[in-house]
C-alpha atoms as a PDB file:
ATOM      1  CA  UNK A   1     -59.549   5.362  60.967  1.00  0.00           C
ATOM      2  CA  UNK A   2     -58.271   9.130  60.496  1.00  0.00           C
ATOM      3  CA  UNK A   3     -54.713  10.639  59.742  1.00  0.00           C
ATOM      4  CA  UNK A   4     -54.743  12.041  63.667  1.00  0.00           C
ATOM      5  CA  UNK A   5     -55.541   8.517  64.892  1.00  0.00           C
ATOM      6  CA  UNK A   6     -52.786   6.947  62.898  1.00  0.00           C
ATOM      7  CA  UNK A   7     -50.057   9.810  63.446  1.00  0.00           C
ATOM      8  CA  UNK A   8     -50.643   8.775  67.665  1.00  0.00           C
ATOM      9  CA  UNK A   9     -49.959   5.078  66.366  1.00  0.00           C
ATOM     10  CA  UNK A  10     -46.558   6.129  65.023  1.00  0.00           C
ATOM     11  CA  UNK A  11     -46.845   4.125  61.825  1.00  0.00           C
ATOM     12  CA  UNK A  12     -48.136   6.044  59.141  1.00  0.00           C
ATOM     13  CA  UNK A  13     -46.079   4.781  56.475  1.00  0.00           C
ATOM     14  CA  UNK A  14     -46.539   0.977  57.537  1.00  0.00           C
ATOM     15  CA  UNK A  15     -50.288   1.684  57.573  1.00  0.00           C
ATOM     16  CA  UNK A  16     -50.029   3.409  53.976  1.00  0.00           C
ATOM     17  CA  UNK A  17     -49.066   0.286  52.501  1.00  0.00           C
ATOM     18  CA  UNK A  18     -52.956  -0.640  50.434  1.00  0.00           C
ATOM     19  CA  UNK A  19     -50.582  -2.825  48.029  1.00  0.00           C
ATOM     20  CA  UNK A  20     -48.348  -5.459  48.296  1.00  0.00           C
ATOM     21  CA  UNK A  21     -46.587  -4.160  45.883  1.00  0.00           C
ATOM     22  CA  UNK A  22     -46.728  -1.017  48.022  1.00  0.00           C
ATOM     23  CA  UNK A  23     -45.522  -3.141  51.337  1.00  0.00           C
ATOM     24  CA  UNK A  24     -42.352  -4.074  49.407  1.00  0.00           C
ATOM     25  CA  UNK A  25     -41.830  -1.077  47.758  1.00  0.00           C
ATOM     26  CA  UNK A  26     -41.913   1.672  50.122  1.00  0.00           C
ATOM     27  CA  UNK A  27     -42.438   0.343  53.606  1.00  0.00           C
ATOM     28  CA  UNK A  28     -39.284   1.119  55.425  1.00  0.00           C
ATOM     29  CA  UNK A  29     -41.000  -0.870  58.772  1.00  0.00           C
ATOM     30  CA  UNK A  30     -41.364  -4.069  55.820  1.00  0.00           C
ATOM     31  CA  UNK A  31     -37.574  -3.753  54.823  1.00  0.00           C
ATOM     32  CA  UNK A  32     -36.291  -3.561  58.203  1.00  0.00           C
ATOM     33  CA  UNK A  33     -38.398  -6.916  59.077  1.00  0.00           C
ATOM     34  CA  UNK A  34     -36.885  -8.539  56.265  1.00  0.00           C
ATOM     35  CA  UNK A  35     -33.546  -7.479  56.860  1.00  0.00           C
ATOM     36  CA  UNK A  36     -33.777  -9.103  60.219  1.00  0.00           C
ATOM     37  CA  UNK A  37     -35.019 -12.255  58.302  1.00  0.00           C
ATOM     38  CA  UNK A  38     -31.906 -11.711  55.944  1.00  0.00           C
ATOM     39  CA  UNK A  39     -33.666 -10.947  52.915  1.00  0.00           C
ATOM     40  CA  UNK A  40     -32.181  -8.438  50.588  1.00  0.00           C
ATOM     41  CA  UNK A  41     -34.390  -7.741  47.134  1.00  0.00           C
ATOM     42  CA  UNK A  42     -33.274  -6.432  44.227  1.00  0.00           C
ATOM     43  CA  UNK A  43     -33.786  -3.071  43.465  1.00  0.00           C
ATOM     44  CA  UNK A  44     -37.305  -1.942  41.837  1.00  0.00           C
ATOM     45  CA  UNK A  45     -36.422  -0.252  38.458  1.00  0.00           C
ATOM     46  CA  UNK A  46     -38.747   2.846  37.696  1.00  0.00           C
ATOM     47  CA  UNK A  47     -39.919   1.220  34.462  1.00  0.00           C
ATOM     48  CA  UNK A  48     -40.400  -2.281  36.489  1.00  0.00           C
ATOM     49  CA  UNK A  49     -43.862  -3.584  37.051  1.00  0.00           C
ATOM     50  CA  UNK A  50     -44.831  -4.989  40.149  1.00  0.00           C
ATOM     51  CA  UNK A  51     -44.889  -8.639  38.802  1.00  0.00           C
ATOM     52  CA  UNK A  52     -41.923  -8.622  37.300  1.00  0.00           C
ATOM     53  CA  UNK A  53     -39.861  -7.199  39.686  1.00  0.00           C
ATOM     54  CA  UNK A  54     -41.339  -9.825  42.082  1.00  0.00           C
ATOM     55  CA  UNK A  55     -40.351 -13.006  39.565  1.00  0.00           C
ATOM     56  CA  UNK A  56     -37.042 -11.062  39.408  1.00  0.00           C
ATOM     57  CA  UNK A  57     -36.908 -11.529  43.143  1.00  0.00           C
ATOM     58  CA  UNK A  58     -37.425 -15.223  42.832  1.00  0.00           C
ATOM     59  CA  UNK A  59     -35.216 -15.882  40.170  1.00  0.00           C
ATOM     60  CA  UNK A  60     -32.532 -15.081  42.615  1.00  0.00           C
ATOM     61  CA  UNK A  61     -34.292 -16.351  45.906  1.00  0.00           C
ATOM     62  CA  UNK A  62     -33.088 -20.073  46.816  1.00  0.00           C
ATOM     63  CA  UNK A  63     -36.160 -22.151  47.972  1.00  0.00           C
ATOM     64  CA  UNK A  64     -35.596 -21.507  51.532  1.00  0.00           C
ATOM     65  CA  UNK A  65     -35.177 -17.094  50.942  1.00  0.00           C
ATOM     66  CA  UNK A  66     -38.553 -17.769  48.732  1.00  0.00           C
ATOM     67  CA  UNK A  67     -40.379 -19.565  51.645  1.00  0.00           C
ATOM     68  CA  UNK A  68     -39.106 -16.724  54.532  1.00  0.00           C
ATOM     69  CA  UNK A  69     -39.824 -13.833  51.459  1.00  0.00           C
ATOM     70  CA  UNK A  70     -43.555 -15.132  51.104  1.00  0.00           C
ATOM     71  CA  UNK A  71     -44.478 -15.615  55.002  1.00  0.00           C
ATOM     72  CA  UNK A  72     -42.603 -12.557  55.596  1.00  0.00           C
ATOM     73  CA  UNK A  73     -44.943 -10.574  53.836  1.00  0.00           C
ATOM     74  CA  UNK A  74     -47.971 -12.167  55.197  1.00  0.00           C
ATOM     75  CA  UNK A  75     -46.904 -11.663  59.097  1.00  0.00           C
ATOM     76  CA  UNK A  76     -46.144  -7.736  57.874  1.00  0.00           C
ATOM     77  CA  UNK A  77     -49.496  -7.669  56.488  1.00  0.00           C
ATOM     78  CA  UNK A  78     -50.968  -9.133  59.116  1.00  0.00           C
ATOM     79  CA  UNK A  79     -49.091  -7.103  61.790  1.00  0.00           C
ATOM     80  CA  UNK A  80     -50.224  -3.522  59.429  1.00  0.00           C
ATOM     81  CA  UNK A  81     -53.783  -5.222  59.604  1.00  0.00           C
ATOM     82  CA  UNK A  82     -53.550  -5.230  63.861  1.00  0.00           C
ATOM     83  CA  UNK A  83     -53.399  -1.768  63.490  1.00  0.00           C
ATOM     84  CA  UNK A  84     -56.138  -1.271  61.543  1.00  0.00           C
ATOM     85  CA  UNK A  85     -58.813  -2.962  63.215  1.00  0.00           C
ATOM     86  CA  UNK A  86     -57.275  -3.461  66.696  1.00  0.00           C
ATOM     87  CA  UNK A  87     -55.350  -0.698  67.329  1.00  0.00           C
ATOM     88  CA  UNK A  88     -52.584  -2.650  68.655  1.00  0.00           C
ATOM     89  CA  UNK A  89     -48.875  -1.829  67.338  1.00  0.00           C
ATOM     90  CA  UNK A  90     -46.340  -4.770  67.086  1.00  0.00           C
ATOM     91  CA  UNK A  91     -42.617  -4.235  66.693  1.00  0.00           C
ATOM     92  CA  UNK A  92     -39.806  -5.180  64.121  1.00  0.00           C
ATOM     93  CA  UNK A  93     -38.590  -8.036  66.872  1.00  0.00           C
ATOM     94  CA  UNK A  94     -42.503  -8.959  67.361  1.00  0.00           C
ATOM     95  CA  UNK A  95     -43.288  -9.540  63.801  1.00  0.00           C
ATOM     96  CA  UNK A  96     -39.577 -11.584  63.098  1.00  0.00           C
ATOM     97  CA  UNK A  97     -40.508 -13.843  66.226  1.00  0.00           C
ATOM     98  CA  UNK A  98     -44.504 -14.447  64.725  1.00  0.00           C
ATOM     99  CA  UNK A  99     -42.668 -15.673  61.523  1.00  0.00           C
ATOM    100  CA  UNK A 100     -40.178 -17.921  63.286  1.00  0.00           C
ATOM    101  CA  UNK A 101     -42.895 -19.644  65.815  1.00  0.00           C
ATOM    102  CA  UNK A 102     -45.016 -19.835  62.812  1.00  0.00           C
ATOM    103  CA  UNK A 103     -42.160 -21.465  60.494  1.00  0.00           C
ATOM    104  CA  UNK A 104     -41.203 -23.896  62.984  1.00  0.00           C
ATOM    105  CA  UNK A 105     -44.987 -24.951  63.442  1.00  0.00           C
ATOM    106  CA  UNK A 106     -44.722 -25.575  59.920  1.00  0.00           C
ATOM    107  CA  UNK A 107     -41.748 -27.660  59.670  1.00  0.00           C
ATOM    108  CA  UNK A 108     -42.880 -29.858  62.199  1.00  0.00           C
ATOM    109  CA  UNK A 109     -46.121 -30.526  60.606  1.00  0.00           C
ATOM    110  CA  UNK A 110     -44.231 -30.871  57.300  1.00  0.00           C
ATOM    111  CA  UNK A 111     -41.582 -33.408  58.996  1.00  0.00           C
ATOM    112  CA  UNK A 112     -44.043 -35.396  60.717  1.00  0.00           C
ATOM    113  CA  UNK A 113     -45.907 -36.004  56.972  1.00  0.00           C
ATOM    114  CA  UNK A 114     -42.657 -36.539  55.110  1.00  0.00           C
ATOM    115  CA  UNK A 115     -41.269 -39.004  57.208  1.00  0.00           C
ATOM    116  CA  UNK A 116     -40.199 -42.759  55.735  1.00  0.00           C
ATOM    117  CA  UNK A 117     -42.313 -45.445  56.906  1.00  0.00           C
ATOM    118  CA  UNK A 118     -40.244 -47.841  59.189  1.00  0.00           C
ATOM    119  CA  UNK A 119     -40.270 -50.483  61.653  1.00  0.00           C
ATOM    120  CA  UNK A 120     -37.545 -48.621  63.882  1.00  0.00           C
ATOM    121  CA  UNK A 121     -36.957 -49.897  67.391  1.00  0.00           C
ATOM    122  CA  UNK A 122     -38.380 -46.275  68.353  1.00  0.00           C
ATOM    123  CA  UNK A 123     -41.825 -48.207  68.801  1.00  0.00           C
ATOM    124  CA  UNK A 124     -44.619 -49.676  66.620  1.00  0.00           C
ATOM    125  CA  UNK A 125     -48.733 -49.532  67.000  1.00  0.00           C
ATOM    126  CA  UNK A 126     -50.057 -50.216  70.075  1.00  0.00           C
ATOM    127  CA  UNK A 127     -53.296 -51.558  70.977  1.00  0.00           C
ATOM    128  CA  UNK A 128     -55.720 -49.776  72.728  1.00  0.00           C
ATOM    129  CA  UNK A 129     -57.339 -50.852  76.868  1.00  0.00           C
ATOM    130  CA  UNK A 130     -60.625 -53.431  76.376  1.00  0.00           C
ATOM    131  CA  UNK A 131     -63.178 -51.331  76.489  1.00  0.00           C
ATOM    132  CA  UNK A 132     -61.537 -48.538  73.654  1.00  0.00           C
ATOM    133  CA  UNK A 133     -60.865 -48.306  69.955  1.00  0.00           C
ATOM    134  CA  UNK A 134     -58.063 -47.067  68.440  1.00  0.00           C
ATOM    135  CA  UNK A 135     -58.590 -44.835  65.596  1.00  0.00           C
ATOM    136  CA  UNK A 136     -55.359 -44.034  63.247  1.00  0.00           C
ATOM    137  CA  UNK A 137     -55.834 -41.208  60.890  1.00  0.00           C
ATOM    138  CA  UNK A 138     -53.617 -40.135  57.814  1.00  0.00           C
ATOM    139  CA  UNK A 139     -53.900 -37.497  55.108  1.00  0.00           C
ATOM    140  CA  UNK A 140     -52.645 -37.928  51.592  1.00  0.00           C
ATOM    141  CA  UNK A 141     -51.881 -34.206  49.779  1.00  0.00           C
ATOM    142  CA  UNK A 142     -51.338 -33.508  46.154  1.00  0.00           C
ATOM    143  CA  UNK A 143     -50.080 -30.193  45.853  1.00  0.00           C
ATOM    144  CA  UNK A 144     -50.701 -30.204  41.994  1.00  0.00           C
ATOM    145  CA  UNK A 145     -54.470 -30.563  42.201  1.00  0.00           C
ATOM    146  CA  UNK A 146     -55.455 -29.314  45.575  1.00  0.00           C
ATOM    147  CA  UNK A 147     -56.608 -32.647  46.610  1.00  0.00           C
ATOM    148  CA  UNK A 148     -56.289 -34.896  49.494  1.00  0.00           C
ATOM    149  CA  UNK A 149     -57.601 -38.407  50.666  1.00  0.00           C
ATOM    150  CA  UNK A 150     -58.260 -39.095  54.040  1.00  0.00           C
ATOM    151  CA  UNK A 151     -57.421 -42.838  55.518  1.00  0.00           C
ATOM    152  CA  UNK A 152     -58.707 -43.460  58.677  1.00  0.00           C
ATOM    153  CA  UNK A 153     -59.059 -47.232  60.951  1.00  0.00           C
ATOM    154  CA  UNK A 154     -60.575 -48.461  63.627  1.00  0.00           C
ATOM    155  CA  UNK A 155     -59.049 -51.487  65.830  1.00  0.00           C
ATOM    156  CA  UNK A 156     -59.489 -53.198  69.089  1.00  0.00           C
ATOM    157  CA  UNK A 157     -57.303 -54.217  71.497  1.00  0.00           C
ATOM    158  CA  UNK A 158     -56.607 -57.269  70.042  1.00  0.00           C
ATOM    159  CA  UNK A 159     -55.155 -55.296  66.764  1.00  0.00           C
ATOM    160  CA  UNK A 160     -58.247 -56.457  64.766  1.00  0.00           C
ATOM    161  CA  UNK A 161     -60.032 -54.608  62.136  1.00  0.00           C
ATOM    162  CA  UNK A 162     -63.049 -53.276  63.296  1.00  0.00           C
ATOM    163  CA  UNK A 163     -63.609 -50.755  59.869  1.00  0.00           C
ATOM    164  CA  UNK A 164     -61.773 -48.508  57.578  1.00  0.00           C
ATOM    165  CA  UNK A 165     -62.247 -45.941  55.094  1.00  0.00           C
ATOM    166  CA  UNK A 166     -60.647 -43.320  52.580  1.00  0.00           C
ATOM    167  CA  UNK A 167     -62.562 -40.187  51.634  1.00  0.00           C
ATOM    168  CA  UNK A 168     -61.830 -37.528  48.961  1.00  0.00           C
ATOM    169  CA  UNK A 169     -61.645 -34.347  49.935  1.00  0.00           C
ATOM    170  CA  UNK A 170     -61.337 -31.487  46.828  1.00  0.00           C
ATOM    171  CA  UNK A 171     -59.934 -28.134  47.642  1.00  0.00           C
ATOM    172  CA  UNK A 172     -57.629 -28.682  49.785  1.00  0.00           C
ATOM    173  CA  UNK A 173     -54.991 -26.028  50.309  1.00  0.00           C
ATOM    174  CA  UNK A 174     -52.031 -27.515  52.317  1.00  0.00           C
ATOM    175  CA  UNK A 175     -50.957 -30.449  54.752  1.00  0.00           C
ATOM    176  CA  UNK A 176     -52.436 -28.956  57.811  1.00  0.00           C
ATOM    177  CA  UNK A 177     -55.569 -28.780  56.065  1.00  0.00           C
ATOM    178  CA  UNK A 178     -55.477 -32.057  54.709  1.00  0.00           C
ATOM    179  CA  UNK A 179     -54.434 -33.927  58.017  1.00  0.00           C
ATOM    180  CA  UNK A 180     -56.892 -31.537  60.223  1.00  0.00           C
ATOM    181  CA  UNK A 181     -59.964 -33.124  57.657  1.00  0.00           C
ATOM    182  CA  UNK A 182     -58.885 -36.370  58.186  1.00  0.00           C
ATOM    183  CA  UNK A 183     -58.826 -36.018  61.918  1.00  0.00           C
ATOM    184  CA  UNK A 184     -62.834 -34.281  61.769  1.00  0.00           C
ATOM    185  CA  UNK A 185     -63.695 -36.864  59.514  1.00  0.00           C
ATOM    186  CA  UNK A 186     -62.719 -39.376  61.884  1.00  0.00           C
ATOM    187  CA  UNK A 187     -64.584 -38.368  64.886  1.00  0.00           C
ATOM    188  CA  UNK A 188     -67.604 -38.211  62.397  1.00  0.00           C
ATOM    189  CA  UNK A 189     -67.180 -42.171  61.286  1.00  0.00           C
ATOM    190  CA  UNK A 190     -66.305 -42.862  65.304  1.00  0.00           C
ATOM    191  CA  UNK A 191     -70.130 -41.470  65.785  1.00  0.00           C
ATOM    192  CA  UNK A 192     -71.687 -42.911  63.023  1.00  0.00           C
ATOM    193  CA  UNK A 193     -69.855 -46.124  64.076  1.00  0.00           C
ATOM    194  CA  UNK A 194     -71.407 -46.058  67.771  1.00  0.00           C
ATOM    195  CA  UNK A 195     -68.016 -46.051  69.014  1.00  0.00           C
ATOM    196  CA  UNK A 196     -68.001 -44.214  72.477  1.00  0.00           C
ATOM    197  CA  UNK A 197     -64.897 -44.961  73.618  1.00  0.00           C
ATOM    198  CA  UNK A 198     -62.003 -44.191  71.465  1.00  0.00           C
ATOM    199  CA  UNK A 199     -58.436 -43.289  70.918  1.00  0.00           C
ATOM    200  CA  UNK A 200     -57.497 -41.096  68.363  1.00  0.00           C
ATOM    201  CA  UNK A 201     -53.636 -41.017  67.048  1.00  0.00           C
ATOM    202  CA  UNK A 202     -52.165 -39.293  63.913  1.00  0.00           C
ATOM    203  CA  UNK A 203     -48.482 -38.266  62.874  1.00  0.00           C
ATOM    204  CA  UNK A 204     -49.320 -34.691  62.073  1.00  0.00           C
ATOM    205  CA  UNK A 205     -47.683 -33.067  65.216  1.00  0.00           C
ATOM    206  CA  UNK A 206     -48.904 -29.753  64.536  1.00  0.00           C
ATOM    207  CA  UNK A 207     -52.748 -30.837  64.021  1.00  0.00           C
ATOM    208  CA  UNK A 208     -53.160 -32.887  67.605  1.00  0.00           C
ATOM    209  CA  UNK A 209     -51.495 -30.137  69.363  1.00  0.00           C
ATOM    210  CA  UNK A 210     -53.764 -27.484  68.462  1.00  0.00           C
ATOM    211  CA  UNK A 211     -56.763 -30.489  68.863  1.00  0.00           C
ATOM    212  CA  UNK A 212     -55.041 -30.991  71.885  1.00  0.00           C
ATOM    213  CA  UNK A 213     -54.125 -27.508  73.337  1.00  0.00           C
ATOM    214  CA  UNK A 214     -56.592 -25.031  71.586  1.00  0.00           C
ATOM    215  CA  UNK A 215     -55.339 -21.529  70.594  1.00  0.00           C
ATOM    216  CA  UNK A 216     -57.176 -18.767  68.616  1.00  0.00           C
ATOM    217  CA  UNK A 217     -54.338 -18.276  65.904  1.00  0.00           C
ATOM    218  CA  UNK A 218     -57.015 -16.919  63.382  1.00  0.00           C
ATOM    219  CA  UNK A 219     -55.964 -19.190  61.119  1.00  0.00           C
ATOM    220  CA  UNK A 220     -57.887 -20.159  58.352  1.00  0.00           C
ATOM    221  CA  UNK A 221     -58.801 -23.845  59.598  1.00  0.00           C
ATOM    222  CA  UNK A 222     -60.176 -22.117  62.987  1.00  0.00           C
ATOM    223  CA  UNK A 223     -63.417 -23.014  61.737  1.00  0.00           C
ATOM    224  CA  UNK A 224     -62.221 -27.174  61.229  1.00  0.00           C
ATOM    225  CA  UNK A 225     -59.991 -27.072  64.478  1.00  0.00           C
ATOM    226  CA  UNK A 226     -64.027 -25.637  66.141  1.00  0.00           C
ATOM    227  CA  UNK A 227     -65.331 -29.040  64.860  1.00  0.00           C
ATOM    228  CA  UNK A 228     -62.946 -31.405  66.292  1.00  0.00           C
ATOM    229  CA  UNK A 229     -63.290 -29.963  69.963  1.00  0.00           C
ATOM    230  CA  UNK A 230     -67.485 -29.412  69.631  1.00  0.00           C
ATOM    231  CA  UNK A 231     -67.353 -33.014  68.728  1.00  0.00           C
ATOM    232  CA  UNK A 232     -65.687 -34.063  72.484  1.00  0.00           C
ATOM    233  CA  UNK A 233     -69.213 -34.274  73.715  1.00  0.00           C
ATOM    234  CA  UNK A 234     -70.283 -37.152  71.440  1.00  0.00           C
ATOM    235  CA  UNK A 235     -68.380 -39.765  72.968  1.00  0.00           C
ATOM    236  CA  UNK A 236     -68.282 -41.205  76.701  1.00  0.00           C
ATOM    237  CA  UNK A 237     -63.713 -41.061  76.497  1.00  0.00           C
ATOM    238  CA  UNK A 238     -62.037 -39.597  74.005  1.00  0.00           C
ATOM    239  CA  UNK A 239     -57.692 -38.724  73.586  1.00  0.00           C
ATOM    240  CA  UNK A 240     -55.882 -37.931  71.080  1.00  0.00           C
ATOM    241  CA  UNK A 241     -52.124 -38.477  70.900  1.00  0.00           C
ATOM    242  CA  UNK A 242     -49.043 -37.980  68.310  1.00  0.00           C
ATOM    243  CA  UNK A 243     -47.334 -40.554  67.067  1.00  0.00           C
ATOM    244  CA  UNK A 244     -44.366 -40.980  64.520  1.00  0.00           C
ATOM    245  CA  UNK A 245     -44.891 -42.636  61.208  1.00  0.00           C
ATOM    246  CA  UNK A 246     -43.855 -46.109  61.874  1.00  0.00           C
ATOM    247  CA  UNK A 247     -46.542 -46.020  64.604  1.00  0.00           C
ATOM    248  CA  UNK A 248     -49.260 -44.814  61.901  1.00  0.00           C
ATOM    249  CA  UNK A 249     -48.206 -46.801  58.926  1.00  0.00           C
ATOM    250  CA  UNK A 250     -50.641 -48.608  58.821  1.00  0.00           C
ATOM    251  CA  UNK A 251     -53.400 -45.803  57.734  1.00  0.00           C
ATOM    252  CA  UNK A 252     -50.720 -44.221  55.953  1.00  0.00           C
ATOM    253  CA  UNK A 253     -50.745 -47.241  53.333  1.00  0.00           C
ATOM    254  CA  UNK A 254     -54.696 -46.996  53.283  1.00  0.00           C
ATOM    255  CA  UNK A 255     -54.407 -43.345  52.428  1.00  0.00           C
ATOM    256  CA  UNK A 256     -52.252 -44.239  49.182  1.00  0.00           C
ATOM    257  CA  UNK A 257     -54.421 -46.752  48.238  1.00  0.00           C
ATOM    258  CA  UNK A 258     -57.361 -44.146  48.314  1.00  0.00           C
ATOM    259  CA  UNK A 259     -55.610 -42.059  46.057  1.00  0.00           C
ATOM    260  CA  UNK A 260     -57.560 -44.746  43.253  1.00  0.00           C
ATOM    261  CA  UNK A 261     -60.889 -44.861  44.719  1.00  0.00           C
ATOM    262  CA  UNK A 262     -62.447 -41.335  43.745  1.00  0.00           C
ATOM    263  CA  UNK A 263     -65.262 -42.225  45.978  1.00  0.00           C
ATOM    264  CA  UNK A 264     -66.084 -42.430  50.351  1.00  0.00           C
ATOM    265  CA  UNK A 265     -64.984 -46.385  50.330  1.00  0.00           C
ATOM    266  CA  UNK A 266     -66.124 -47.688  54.384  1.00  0.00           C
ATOM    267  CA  UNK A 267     -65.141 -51.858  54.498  1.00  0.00           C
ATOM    268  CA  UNK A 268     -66.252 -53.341  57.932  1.00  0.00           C
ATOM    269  CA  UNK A 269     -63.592 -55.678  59.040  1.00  0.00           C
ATOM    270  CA  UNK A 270     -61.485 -55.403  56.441  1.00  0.00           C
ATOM    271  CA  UNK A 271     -59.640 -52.847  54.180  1.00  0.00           C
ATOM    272  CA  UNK A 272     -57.591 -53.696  51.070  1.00  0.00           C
ATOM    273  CA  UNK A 273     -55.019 -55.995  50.857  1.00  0.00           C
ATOM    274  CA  UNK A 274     -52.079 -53.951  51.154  1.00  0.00           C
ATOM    275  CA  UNK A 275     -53.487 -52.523  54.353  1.00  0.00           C
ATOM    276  CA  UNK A 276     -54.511 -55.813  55.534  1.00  0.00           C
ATOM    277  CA  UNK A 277     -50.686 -56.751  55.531  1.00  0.00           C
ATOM    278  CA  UNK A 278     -49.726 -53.690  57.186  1.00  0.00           C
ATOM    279  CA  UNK A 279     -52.250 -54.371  60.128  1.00  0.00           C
ATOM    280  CA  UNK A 280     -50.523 -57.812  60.644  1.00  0.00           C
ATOM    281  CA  UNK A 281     -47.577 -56.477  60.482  1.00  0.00           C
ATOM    282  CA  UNK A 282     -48.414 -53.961  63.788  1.00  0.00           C
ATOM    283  CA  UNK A 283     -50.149 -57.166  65.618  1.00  0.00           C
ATOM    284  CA  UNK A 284     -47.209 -59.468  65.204  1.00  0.00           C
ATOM    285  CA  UNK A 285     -45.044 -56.626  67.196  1.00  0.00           C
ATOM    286  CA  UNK A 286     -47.345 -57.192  70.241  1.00  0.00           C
ATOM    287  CA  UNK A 287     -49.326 -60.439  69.760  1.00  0.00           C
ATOM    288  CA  UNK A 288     -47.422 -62.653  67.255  1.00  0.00           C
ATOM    289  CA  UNK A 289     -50.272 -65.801  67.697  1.00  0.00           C
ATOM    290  CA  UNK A 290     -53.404 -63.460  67.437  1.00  0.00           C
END
């Protein structure tokens, strides 16, 4: 792109920024988005290096300013990148509402996978028509070693166990990507299975509403998200449908226990014992002599 083309865009000094470091430095269109996000840095001292001006910054950053400071930066970037390669200029108030939609995606993925197992009156499992299967996915993330374990079951409408399994899944990077795996992975065992006819239901809101409404946020689990819909065609019905955690419990436990089995574990029929109670636990709520 040449200096006339970017001198018509009005930006120049937003689409100077080759650096982070640069984007926080000298960017006046990166200060005035965090300014409207209500971060303040510290001043850069001349004799400062990048890197330790920015652990100065998060010294004094709370956990919630660190979070805002981090995704900040990425929607600027991203924004100064739309310039670049599409031509397309977003404003201060454009940018600061990307961040908040994307933030509040986040904290409802995050509440949906932090939330306490119960047996509330807000509901419990509930069986699937005759001729369907209801398959329950769950994720379980460790943040320390990029590493999740997918749980995933299959039951009929009586509430038995038709099969369950827990898969490893190395290099993982967050929730999302954790629970969207575990949702792929489960319409791959549905196939393999010969089931035709299923339900699908996890507690990762964020995950079945992009399965569920798809949207081309160019995110970097596009590609995952792609698999899930391509695989609609590979069975005769086929729903998927958020539930809370005391709904999903169930898989949940399975995806603990899977945290010890370093290896794809499939049991027809039945699953471990802990998951074994917590399936007779859901059928008692709807068919106590079954």
């Amino acid at each position: 792109m040449t200096l006339p083309l970017l001198k018509r865009l009005g930006s120049t000094n937003f689409l100077d920024c080759e650096s982070v470091s640069h984007l926080v430095k000298g960017c006046s269109f990166a200060q005035q988005v965090l300014s409207e996000l209500g971060i303040f840095t510290s001043p850069w001292l001349p004799e400062q290096s990048f890197v330790a001006w920015l652990c100065s910054a998060f010294d004094s950053f709370n956990y919630i300013a660190r979070r805002t400071f981090v995704v900040a930066l990425w929607a600027i970037w991203g924004s100064r990148n739309k310039i670049i390669h599409e031509g397309l200029v977003q404003s201060v108030r454009e940018v600061v509402n990307f961040y908040r939609i994307y933030i509040k995606e986040i904290d409802a993925s995050l509440s949906s996978l932090l939330t306490t197992p119960t047996h509330s009156d807000s509901g419990h499992w509930n069986p699937p028509p005759v001729d369907r299967v209801k398959v329950n996915f769950d994720a379980c993330f460790d943040p320390t070693r990029l590493h999740s374990i997918s749980g995933i079951i299959f039951r009929n409408s009586k509430g038995h166990l038709l099969a369950t399994s827990t898969i490893p899944n190395p290099y993982v990077m967050n929730p999302e990507m954790a629970e969207t795996i575990a949702c792929d992975q489960a319409l791959i065992l549905s196939k393999q299975l010969g089931f035709k006819r299923i339900e699908v239901e996890g507690d990762a809101l964020l995950v079945i509403s992009k399965v569920v409404n798809p949207m081309n946020d160019r995110s970097t689990l596009d590609a995952v998200y792609a698999n899930i819909l391509e695989k609609r065609g590979d069975f005769n019905f086929l729903s998927f449908s958020h539930v809370y955690r005391n709904k999903n419990n169930a898989v949940h436990v399975l995806a603990c226990v899977g945290k010890h089995n370093p290896q794809v574990r499939v049991w027809i029929e039945e699953a471990p014992q802990p998951v074994e109670e917590a399936v007779l636990r859901d059928k008692g709520w709807f068919n106590p002599l079954n």
